[in-house]
Protein backbone atom coordinates (compact mmCIF):
# COMPACT_ATOMS: atom_id res chain seq x y z
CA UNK A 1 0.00 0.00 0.00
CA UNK A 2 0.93 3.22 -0.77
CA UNK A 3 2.78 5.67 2.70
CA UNK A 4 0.83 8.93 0.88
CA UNK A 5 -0.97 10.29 3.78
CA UNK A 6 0.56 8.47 6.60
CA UNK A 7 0.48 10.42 9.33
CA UNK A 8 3.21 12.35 10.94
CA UNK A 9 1.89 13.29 14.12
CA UNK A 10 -0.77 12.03 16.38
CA UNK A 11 -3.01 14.35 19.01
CA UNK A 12 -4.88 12.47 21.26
CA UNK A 13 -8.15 14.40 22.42
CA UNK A 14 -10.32 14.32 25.37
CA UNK A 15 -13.84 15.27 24.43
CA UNK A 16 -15.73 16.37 27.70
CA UNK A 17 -19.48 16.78 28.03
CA UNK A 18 -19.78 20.63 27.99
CA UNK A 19 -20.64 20.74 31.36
CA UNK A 20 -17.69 19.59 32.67
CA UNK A 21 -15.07 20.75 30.43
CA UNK A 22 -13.65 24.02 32.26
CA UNK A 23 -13.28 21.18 35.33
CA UNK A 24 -11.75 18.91 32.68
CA UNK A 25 -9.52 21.36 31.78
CA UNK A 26 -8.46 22.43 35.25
CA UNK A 27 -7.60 18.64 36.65
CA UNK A 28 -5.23 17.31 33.07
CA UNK A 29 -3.41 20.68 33.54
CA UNK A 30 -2.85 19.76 37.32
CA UNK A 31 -2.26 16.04 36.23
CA UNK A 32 0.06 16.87 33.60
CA UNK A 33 1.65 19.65 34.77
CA UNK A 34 1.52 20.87 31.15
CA UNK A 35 0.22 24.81 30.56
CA UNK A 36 -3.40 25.40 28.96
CA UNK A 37 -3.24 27.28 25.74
CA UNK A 38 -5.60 29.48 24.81
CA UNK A 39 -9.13 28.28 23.97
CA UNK A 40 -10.26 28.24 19.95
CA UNK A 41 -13.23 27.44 17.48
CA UNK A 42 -16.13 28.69 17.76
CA UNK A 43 -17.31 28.88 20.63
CA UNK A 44 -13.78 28.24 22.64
CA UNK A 45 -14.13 24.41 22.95
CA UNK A 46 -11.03 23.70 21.93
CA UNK A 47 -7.61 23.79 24.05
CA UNK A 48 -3.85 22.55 23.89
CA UNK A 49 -1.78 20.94 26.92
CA UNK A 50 1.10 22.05 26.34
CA UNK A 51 4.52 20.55 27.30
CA UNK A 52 7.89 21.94 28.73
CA UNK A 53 9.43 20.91 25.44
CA UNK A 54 8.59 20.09 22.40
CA UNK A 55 5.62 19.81 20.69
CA UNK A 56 2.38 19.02 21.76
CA UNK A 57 0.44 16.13 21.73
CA UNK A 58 -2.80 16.57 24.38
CA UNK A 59 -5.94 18.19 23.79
CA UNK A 60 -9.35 19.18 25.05
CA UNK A 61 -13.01 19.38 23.32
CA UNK A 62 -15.92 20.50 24.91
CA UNK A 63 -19.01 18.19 22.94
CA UNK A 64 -22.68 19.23 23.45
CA UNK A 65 -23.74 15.55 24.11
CA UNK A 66 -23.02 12.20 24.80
CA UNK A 67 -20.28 10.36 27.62
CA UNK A 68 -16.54 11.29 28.15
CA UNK A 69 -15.01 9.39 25.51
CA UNK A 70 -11.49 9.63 23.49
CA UNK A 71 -10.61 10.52 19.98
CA UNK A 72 -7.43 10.96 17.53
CA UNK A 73 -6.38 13.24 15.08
CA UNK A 74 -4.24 11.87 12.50
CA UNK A 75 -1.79 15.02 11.17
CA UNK A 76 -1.10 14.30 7.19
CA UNK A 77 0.33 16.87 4.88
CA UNK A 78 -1.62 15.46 2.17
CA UNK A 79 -5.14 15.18 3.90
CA UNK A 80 -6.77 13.70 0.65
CA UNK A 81 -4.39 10.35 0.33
CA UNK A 82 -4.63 9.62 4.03
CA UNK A 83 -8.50 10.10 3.54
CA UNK A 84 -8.63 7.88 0.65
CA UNK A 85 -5.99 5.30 2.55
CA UNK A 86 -8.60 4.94 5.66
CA UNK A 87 -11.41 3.93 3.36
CA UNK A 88 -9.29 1.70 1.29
CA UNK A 89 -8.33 -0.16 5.13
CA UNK A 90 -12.20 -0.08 6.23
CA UNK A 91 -13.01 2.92 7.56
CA UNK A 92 -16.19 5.08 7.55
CA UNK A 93 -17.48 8.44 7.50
CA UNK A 94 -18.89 9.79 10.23
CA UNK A 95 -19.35 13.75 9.83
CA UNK A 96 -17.16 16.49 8.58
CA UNK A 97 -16.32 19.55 10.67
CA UNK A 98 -15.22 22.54 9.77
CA UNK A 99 -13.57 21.15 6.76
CA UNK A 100 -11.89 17.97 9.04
CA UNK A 101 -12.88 14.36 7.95
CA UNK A 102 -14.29 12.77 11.67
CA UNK A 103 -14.16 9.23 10.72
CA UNK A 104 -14.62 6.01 13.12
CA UNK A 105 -12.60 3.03 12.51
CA UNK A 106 -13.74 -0.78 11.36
CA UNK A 107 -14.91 -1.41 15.30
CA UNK A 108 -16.33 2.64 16.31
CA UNK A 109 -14.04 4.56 17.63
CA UNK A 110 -13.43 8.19 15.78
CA UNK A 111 -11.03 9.40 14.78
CA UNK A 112 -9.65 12.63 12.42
CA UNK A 113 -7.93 13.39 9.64
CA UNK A 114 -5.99 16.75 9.96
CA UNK A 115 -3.65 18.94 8.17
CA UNK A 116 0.08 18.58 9.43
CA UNK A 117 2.60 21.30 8.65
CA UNK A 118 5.17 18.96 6.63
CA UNK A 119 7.97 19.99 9.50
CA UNK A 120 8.75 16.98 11.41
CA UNK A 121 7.48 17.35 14.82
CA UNK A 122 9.89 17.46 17.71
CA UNK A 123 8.95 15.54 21.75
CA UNK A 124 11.42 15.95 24.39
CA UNK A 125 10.80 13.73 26.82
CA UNK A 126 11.96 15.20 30.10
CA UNK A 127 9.72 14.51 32.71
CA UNK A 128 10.83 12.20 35.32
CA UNK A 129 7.83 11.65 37.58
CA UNK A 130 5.16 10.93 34.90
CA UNK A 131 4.03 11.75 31.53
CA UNK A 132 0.86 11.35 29.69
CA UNK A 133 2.26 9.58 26.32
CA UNK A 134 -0.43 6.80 25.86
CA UNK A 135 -3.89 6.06 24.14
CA UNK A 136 -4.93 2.43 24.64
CA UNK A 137 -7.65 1.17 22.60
CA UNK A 138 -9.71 -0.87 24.16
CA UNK A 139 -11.36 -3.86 22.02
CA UNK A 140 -13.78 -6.22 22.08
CA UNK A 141 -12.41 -10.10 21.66
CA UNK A 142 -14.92 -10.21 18.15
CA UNK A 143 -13.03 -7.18 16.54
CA UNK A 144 -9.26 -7.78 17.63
CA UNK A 145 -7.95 -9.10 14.51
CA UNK A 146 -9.24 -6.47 12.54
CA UNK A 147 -8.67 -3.44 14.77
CA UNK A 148 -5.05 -4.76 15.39
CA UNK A 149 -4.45 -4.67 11.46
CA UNK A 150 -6.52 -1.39 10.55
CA UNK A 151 -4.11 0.88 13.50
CA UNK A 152 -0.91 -1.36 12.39
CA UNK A 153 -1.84 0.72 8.80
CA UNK A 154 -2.84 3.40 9.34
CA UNK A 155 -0.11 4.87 11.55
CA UNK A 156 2.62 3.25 9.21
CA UNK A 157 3.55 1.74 13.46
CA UNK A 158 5.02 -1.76 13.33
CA UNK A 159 2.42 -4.37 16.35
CA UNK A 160 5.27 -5.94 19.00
CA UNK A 161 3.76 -8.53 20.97
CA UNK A 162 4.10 -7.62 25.09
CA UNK A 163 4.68 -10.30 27.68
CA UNK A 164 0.69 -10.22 28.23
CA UNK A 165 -1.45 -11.88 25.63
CA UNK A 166 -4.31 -9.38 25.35
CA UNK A 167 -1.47 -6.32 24.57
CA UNK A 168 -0.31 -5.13 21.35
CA UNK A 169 2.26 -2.82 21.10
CA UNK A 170 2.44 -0.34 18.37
CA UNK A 171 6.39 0.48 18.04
CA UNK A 172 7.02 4.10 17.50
CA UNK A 173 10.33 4.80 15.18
CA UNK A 174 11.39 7.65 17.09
CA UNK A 175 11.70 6.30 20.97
CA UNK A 176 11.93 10.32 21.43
CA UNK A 177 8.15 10.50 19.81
CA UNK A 178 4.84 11.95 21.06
CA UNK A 179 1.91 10.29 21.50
CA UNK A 180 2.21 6.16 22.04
CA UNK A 181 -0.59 3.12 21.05
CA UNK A 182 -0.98 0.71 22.87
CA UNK A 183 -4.01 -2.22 21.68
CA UNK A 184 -5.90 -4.25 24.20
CA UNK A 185 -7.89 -7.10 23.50
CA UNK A 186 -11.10 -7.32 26.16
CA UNK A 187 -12.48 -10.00 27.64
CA UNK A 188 -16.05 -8.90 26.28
CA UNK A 189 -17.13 -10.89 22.97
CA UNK A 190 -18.87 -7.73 21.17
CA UNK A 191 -19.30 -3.61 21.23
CA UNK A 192 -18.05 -0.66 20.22
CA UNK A 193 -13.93 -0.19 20.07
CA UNK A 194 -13.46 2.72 22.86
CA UNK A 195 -9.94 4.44 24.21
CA UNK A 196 -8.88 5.52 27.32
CA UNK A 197 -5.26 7.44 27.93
CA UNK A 198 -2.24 5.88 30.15
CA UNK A 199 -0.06 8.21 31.94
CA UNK A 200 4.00 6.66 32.61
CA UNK A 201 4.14 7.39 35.85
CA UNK A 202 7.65 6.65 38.30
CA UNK A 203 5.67 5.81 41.39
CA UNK A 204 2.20 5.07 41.22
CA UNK A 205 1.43 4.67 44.70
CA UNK A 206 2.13 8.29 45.36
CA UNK A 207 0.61 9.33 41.67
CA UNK A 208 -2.41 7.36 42.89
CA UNK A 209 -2.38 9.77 45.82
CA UNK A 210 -1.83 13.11 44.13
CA UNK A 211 -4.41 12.27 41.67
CA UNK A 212 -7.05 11.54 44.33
CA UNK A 213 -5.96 14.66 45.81
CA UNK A 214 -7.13 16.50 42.51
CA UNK A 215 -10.55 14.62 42.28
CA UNK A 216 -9.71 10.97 40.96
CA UNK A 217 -11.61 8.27 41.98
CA UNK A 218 -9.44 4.84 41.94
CA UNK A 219 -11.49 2.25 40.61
CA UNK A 220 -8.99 -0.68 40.51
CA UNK A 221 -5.36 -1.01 40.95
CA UNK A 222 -3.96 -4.64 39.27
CA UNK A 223 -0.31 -5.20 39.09
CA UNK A 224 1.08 -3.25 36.66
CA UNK A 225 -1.11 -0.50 36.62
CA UNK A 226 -3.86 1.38 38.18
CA UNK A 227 -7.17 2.62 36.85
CA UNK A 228 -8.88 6.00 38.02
CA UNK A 229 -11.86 7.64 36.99
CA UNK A 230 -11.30 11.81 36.75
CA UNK A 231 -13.95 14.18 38.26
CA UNK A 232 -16.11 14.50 34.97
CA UNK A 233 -16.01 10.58 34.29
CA UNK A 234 -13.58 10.02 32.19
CA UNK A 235 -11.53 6.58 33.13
CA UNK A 236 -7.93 6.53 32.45
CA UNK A 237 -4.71 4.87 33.71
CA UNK A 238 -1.48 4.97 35.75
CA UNK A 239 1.08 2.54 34.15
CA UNK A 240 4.39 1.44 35.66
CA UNK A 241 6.57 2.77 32.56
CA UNK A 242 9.63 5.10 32.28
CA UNK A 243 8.50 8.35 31.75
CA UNK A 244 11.37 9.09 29.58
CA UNK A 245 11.79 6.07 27.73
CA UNK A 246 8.08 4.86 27.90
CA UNK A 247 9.20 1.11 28.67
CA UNK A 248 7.95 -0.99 31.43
């Protein structure tokens, strides 16, 4: 298959019901540590995280209806190839906004195809304690196979089997890159294909406790990581990974 319109950037958003997107906001900048730009569109419902270094990755929408729930924008200098390249590995249309594709993959879960600035992006990792460098897709056993291939594609990412069955790795080229996939396989046989993000975090057991400091809930903490559940809803993990190097 053709690399026209692979991407060459990844932003991973968190789209929060409009009521609590200003709280939304508030906790990932206290999570992350990373500055809030200022807010754009139309009615300001858009904003950036932004890092120490480098460039940025993280974002927040504010959506009118509907549950917490993840989505990805897929930077491409030429927009039309990597629109045509989605189709052509099973993916559908599921509105255009403002110009931008919004698309949802073979199993549901949206994504976007965006306009990159054809200057390689640049992610310096330098944040000891914990970074937020993760989406993991979450899929149902009946749609592994196919979700597995359609993100091995469509990022251009090469799938590394982890030490756990129900993990796929998606290798990044650039160890020094932004945002990181990882797939999981769930134990439920059918539904929609859903994301949550994974923070790297140095020590969890304190992380655990400065997050429930800000408003996290823990809702389960299994051996290698930990899952919370921010003040708005939206579920999400602590990992036991480098921060710098992303490894476990």
């Amino acid at each position: 298959m053709s690399t026209a319109g692979v991407p060459a950037w990844f932003h991973l958003f968190l789209d929060v019901p409009r009521p609590g997107w200003e709280e939304a906001v508030e906790f990932w900048s206290a999570v992350t540590g990373w500055a809030v730009s200022p807010p754009r569109g139309e009615t300001g419902e858009f904003v950036t995280l932004v890092p120490q270094k480098g460039d940025a990755w993280l974002k927040v929408q504010a959506i009118e209806e509907g549950e917490p729930r993840i989505h990805i924008d897929l930077d491409a200098v030429d927009r039309d190839a990597a629109l045509e390249r989605s189709v052509s590995l099973g993916a559908t249309s599921a509105w255009t906004y403002d110009g931008v594709p919004v698309m949802r993959s073979p199993g549901g879960l949206l994504f976007c195809h965006t306009l990159g600035e054809g200057t390689a992006p640049s992610c310096a990792r330098t944040e000891p304690a914990r970074v937020l460098d993760q989406v993991c897709i979450d899929i149902p056993r009946s749609r592994w196979e196919q979700e597995v291939a359609f993100w091995t594609e469509i990022t251009g990412r090469t799938p590394e089997q982890t030490k756990s069955p129900e993990f796929v790795r998606l290798a990044d080229p650039d160890p020094h890159g932004g945002l990181r996939f990882l797939l999981q396989r769930l134990d439920e046989e059918a539904g929609d294909v859903r994301a949550h993000p994974d923070i790297a975090v140095a020590d969890r057991a304190s992380e655990t406790c400065r997050h429930e400091a800000l408003g996290a809930e823990t809702v389960g903490i299994l051996e290698w990581w930990t899952v919370l559940r921010a003040p708005y809803g939206q579920l999400y993990c602590l990992t036991d990974r480098d921060p710098l190097t992303g490894q476990a």
